[in-house]
Protein backbone atom coordinates (compact mmCIF):
# COMPACT_ATOMS: atom_id res chain seq x y z
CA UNK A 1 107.69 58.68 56.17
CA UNK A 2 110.59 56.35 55.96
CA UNK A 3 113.73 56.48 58.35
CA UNK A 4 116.42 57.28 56.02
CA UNK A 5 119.27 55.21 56.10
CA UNK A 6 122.33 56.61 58.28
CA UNK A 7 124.45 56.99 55.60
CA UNK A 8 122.36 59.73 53.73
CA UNK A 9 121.52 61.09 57.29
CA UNK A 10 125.44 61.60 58.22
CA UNK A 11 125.64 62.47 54.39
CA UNK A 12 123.23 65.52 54.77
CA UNK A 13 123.92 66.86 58.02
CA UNK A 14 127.64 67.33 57.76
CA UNK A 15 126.87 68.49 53.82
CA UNK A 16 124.26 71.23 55.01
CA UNK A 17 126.63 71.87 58.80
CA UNK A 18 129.37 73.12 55.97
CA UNK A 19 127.02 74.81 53.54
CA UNK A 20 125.61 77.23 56.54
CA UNK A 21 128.86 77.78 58.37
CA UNK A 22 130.53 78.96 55.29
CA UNK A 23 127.74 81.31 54.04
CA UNK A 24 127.57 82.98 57.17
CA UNK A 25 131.73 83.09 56.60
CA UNK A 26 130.77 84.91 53.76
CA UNK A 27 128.31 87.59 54.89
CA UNK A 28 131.01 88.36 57.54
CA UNK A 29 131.95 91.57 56.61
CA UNK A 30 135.37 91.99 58.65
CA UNK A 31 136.68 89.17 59.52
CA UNK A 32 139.15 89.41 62.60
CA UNK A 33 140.41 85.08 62.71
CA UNK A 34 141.29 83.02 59.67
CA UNK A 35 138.85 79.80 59.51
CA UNK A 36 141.76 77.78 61.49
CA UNK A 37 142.09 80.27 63.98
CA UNK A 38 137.98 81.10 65.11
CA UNK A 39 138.07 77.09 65.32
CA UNK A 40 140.91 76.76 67.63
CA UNK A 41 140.10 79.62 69.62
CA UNK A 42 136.13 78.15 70.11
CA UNK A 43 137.57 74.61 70.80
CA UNK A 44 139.64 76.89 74.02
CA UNK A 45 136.66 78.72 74.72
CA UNK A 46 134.07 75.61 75.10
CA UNK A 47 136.96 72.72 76.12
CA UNK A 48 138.91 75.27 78.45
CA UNK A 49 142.70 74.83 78.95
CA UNK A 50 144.05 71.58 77.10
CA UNK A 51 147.33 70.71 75.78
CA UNK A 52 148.92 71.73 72.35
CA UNK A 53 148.64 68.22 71.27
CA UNK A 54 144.75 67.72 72.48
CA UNK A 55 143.82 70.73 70.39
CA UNK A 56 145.88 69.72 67.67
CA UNK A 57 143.49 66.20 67.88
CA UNK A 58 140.51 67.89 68.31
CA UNK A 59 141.14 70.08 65.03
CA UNK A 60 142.36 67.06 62.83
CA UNK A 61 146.04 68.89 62.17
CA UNK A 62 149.73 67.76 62.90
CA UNK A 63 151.42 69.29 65.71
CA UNK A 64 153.75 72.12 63.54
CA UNK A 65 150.53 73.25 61.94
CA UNK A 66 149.05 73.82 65.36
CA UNK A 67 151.97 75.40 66.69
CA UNK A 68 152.28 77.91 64.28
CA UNK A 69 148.73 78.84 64.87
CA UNK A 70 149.07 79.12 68.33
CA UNK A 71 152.11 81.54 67.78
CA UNK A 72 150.31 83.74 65.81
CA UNK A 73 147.09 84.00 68.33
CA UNK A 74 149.16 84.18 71.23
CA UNK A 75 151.38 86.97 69.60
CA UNK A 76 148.06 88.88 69.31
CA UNK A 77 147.27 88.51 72.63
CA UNK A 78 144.32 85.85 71.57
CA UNK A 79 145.46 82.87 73.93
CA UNK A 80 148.06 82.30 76.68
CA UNK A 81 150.23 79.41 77.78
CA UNK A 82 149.85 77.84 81.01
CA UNK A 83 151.85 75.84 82.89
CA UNK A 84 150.70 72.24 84.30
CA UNK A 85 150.21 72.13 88.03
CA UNK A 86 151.09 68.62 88.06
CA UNK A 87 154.22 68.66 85.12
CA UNK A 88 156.16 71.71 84.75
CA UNK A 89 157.61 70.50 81.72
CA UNK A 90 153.80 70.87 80.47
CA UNK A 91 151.64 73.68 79.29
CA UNK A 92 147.94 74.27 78.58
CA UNK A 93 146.83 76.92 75.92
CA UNK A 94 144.11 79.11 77.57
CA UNK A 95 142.14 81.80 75.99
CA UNK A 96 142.46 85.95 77.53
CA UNK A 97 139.87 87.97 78.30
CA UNK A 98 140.95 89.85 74.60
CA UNK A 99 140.59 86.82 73.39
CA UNK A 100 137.01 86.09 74.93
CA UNK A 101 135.86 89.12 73.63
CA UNK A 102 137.32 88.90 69.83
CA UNK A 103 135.13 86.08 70.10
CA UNK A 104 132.01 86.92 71.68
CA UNK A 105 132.23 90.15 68.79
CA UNK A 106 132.12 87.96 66.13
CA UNK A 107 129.89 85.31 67.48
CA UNK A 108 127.70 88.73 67.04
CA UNK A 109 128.62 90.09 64.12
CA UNK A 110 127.69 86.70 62.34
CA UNK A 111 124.66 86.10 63.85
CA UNK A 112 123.15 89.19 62.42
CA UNK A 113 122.63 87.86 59.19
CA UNK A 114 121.91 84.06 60.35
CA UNK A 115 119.23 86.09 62.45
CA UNK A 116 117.92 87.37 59.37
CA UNK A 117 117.67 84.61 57.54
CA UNK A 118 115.79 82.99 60.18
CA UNK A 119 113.06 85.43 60.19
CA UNK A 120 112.90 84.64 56.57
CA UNK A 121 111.28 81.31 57.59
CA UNK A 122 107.62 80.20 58.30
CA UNK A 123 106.68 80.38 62.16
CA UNK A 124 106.48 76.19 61.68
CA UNK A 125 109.66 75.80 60.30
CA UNK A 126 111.27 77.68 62.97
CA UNK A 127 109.65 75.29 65.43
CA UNK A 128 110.89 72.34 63.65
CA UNK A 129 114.42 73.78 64.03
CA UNK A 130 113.90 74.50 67.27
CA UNK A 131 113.12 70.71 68.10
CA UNK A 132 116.06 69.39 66.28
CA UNK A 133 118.50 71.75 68.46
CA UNK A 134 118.82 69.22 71.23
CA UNK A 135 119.42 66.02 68.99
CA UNK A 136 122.06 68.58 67.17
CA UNK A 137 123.78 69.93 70.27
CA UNK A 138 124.08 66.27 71.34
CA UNK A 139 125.80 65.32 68.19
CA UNK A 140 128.04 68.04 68.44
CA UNK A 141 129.01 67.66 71.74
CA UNK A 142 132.95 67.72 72.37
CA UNK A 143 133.91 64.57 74.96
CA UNK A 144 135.77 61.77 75.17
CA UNK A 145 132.75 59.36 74.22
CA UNK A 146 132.88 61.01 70.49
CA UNK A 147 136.71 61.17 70.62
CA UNK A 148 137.40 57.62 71.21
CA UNK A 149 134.48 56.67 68.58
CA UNK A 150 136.06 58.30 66.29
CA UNK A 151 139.40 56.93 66.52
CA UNK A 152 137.98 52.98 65.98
């Protein structure tokens, strides 16, 4: 077997990462977050408390389009505002316990059928998955070290 090259590597994972997240979008019955919204609120949930403008960054929006979602999730009680220890003139965005749990719900609800379609698989195949989960977690990792390659 040949290495493939890194282009069709990138090419398939991020192709295949976007074919599975949105079917499992799809067998989600009810919905409680928008797309944006379950993104920002995981990005709170796994980063913990960063600024407006860092989770701005981390989704790849402006500032008012981040704002506005953060309105609307912290009007529903979703996320709170937190002010800097260090610079009062600063605030993090943290997530609530309703906000936690909204999560941790859904996390559920969609797993059902992803749960479902993995028992659909050969025993072997669901090995070979379960090898690749390290190399994937590492790739997906949210740090600094990804961050700044990103921005070259």
């Amino acid at each position: 077997m040949t290495t493939p090259s890194l282009d069709v590597l990138s090419e398939e994972l991020v192709l295949i990462s976007i074919k599975l997240v949105r079917r499992l979008r799809g067998l989600d019955p009810t919905p409680a977050l928008s797309p944006a919204e379950s993104s920002a609120l995981a990005v709170l949930i796994f980063a913990g408390e960063i600024t407006m403008g860092e989770l701005a960054s981390y989704e790849g929006v402006k500032a008012p389009t981040m704002t506005r979602l953060v309105q609307n999730l912290e009007q529903r009680g979703v996320i709170k505002r937190i002010k800097d220890e260090k610079d009062a003139r600063i605030f993090r965005l943290g997530v609530t316990a309703t906000g936690r749990k909204l999560c941790t719900t859904g996390q559920k609800r969609r797993l059902q059928p992803l749960i479902k379609l993995l028992d659909s698989l050969e025993a072997s195949d669901r090995t070979k998955l379960m090898a690749a989960l390290p190399v994937l977690r590492k790739i997906a990792e949210v740090g600094e070290q990804e961050r700044a390659i990103a921005k070259q």
